[in-house]
Protein backbone atom coordinates (compact mmCIF):
# COMPACT_ATOMS: atom_id res chain seq x y z
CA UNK A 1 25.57 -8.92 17.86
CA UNK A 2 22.48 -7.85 16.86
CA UNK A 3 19.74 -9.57 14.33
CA UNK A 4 19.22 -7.05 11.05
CA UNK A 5 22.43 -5.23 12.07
CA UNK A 6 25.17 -7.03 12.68
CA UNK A 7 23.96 -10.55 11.41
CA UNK A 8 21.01 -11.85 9.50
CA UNK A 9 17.71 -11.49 10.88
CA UNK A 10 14.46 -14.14 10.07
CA UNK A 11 14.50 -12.10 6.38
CA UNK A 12 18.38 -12.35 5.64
CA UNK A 13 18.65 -8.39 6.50
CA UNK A 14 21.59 -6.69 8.03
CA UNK A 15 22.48 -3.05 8.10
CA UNK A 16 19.09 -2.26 8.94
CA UNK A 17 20.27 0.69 11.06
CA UNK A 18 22.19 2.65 7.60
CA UNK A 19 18.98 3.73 6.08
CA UNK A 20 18.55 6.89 6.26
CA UNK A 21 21.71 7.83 7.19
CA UNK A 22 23.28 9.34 4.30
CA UNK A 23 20.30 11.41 2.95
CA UNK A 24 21.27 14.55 1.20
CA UNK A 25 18.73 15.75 -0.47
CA UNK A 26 17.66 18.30 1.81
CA UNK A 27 20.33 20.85 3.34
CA UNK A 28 17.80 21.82 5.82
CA UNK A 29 18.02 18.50 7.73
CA UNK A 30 21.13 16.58 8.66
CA UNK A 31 20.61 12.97 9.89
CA UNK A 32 22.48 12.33 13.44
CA UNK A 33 20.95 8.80 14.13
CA UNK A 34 19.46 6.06 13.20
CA UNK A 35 17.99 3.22 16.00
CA UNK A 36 16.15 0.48 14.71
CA UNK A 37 13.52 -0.56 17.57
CA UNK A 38 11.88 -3.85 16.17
CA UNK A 39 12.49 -5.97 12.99
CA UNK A 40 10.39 -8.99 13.87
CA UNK A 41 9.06 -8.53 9.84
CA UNK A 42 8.44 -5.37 8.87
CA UNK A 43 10.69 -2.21 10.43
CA UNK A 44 10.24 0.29 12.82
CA UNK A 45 13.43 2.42 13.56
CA UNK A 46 13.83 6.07 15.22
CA UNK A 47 16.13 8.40 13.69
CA UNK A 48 17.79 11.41 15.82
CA UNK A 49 18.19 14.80 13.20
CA UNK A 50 18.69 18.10 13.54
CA UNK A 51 16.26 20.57 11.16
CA UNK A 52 16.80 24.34 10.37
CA UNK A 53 13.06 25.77 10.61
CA UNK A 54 12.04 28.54 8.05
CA UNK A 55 13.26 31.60 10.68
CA UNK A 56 16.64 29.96 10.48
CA UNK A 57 16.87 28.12 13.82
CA UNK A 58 17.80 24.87 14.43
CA UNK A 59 16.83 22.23 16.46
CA UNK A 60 17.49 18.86 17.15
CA UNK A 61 13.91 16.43 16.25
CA UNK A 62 13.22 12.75 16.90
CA UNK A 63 11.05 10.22 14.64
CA UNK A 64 9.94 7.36 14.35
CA UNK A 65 9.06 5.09 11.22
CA UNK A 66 7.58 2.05 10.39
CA UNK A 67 9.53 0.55 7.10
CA UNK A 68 7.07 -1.99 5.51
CA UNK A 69 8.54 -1.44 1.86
CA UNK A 70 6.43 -0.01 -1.13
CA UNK A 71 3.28 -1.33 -2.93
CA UNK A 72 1.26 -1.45 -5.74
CA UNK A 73 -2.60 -1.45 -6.15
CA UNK A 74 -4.84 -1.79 -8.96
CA UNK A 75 -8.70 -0.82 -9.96
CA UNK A 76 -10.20 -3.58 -12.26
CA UNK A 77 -13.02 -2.06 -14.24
CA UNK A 78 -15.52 -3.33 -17.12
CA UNK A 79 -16.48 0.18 -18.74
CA UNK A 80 -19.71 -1.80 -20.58
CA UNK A 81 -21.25 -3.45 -17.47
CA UNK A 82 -20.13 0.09 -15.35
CA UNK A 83 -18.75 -2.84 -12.97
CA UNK A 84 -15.60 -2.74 -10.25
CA UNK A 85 -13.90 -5.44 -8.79
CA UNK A 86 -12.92 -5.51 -5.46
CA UNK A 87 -11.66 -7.34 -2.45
CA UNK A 88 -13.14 -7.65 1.31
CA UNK A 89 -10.43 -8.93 4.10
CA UNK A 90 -10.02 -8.95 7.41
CA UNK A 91 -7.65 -5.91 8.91
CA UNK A 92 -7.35 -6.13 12.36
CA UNK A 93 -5.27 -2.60 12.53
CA UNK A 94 -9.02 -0.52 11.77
CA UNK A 95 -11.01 -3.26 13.33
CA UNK A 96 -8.83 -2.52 16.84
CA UNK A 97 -9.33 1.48 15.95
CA UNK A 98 -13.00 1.12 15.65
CA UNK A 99 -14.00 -0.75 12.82
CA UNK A 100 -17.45 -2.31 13.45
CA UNK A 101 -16.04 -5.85 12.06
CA UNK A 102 -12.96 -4.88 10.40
CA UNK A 103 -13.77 -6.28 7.16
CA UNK A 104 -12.67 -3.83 4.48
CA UNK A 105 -13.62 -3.58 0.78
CA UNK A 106 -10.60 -2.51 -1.02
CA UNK A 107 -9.07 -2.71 -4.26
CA UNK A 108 -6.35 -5.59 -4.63
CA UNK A 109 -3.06 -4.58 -3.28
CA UNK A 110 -0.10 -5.83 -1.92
CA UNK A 111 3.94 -5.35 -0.98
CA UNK A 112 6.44 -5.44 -4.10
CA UNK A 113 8.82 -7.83 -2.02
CA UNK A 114 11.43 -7.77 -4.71
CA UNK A 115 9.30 -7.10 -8.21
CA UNK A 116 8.71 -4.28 -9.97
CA UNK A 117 5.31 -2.41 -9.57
CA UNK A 118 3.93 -3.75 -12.77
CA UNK A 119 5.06 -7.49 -11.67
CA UNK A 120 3.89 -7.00 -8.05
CA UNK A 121 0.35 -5.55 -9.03
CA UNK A 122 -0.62 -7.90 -11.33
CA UNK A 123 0.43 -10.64 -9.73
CA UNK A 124 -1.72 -9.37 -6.04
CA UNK A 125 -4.51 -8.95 -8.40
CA UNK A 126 -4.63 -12.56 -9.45
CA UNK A 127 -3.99 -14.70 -6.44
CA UNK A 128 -6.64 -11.62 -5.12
CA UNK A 129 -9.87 -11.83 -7.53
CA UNK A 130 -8.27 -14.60 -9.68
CA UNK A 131 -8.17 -12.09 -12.77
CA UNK A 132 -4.89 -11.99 -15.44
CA UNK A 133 -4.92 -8.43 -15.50
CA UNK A 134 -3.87 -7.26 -19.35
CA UNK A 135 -3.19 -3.26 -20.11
CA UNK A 136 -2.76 -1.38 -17.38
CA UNK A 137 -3.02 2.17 -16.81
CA UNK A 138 -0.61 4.20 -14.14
CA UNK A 139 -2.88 6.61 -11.93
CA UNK A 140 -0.38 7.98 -9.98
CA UNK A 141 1.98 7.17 -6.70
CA UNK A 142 1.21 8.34 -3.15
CA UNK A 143 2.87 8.65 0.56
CA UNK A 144 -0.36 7.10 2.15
CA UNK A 145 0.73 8.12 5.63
CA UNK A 146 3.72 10.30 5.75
CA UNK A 147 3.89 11.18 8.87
CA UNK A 148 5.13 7.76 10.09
CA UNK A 149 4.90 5.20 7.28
CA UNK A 150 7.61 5.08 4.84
CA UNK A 151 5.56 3.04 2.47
CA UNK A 152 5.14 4.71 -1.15
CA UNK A 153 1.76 2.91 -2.78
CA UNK A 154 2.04 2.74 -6.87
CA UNK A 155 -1.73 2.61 -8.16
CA UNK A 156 -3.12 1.37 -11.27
CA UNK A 157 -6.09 0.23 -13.20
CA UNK A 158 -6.78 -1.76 -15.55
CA UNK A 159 -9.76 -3.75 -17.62
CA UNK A 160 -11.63 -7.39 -16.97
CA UNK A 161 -14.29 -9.40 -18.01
CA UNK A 162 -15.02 -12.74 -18.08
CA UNK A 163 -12.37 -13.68 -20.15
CA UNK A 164 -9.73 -12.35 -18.08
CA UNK A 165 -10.45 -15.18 -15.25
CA UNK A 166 -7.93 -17.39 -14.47
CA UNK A 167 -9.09 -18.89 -11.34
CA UNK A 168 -11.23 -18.21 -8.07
CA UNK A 169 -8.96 -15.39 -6.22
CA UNK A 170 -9.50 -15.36 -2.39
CA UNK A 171 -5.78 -15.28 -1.73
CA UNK A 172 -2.75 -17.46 -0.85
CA UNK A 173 -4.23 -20.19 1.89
CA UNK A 174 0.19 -20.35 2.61
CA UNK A 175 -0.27 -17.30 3.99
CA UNK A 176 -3.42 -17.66 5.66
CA UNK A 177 -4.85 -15.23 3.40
CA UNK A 178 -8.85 -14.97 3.08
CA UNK A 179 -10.25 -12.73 0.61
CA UNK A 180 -13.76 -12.88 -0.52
CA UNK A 181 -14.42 -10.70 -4.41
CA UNK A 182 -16.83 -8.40 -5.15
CA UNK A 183 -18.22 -7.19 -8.05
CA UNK A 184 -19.90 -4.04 -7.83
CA UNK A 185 -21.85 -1.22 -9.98
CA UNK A 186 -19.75 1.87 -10.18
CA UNK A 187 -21.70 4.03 -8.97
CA UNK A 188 -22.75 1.70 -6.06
CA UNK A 189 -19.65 1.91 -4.98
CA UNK A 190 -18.51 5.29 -5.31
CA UNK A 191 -22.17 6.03 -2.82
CA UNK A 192 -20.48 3.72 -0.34
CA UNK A 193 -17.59 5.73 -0.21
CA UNK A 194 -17.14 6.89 3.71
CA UNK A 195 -19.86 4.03 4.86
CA UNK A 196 -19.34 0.50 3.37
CA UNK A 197 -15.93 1.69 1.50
CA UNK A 198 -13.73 3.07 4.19
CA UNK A 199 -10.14 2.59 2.75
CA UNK A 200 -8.07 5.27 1.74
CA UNK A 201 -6.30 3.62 -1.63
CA UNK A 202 -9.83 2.63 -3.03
CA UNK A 203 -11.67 5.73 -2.67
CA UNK A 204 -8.58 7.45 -4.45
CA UNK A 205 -8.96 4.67 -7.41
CA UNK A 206 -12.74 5.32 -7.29
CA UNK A 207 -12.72 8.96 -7.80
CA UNK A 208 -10.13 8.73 -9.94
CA UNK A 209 -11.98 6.68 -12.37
CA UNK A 210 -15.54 8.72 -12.18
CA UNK A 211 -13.67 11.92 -12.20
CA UNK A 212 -10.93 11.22 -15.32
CA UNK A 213 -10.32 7.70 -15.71
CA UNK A 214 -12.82 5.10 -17.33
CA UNK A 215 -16.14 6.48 -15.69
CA UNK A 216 -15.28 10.31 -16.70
CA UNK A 217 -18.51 11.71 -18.11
């Protein structure tokens, strides 16, 4: 018997080994296997398929995936002080691939467990920067690594100001979380894109805003 297959594992999963297994949306690609290698929390799990190429051969491919479920992210804005609002963390995945201190400024994010993206963003960006976010505006979705995460991000934005604050933000201390806020001029930030602002979901929001959304000349 195996945890997340045949019995609950620490997350009350089984069947963890069925996704993927009846896809059909492609005739191209036919789905032999499905392994799952680790399910400690999140999951990583190596499917065996077989994929007809453009010239009409087949062959049989291997890939792995890591399954962390989908998210949501959101860029708060104040369009009359030109202001963003962001978060710095710790992320020990880029400070391990380079990162000077891994410390990353990002816009508040975070896994839709079981909500909705609307529910799941605006509740990250509270416990986050401590902001009720109110209207929100839908930017688009994105595969953020496709090539071996499964995870599809939702992004938003959305307006605050000082009346929006509910509390200090910084996180959940139950989950060890330690997030410090920043408020920053626009256009500070979009010059630290590729120095000081090195994440891939902000500098999407970021352009996004100067380019169409709330910052659009």
């Amino acid at each position: 018997m195996t945890a997340g297959i045949d019995t609950p594992d620490r997350r009350g999963r089984t069947g963890l080994d069925q996704v993927g297994r009846h896809l059909s949306g492609n005739d191209d690609v036919r789905v032999r296997d499905v392994e799952v290698l680790a399910s400690d929390w999140y999951v990583l799990r190596r499917t065996t398929f077989d994929m007809r190429h453009r010239d009409g051969h087949w062959s049989t491919e291997q890939r792995e995936t890591y399954d962390r479920g989908n998210g949501a992210t959101v860029l708060l804005y104040d369009v009359a002080r030109r202001t963003v609002l962001l978060t710095r963390q710790f992320r020990f995945p880029a400070y391990v691939n380079g990162h000077p201190d891994g410390l990353l400024v990002e816009t508040a994010a975070g896994l839709l467990d079981d909500d909705d993206p609307v529910t799941a963003v605006r509740r990250e960006a509270e416990e986050e920067t401590g902001h009720r976010v109110g209207e929100l505006t839908h930017v688009f979705d994105v595969f953020m690594s496709p090539g071996s995460v499964t995870e599809r991000l939702h992004f938003y934005a959305g307006p605050y100001d000082a009346g929006s604050r509910t509390a200090g933000g910084g996180g959940l201390a139950e989950e060890d979380e330690d997030i410090e806020v920043l408020e920053l001029d626009v256009d500070e930030a979009l010059a630290a894109i590729g120095t000081t602002i090195v994440d891939a979901k902000t500098i999407l929001l970021l352009q996004w805003a100067a380019l169409s959304g709330p910052f659009a000349r």
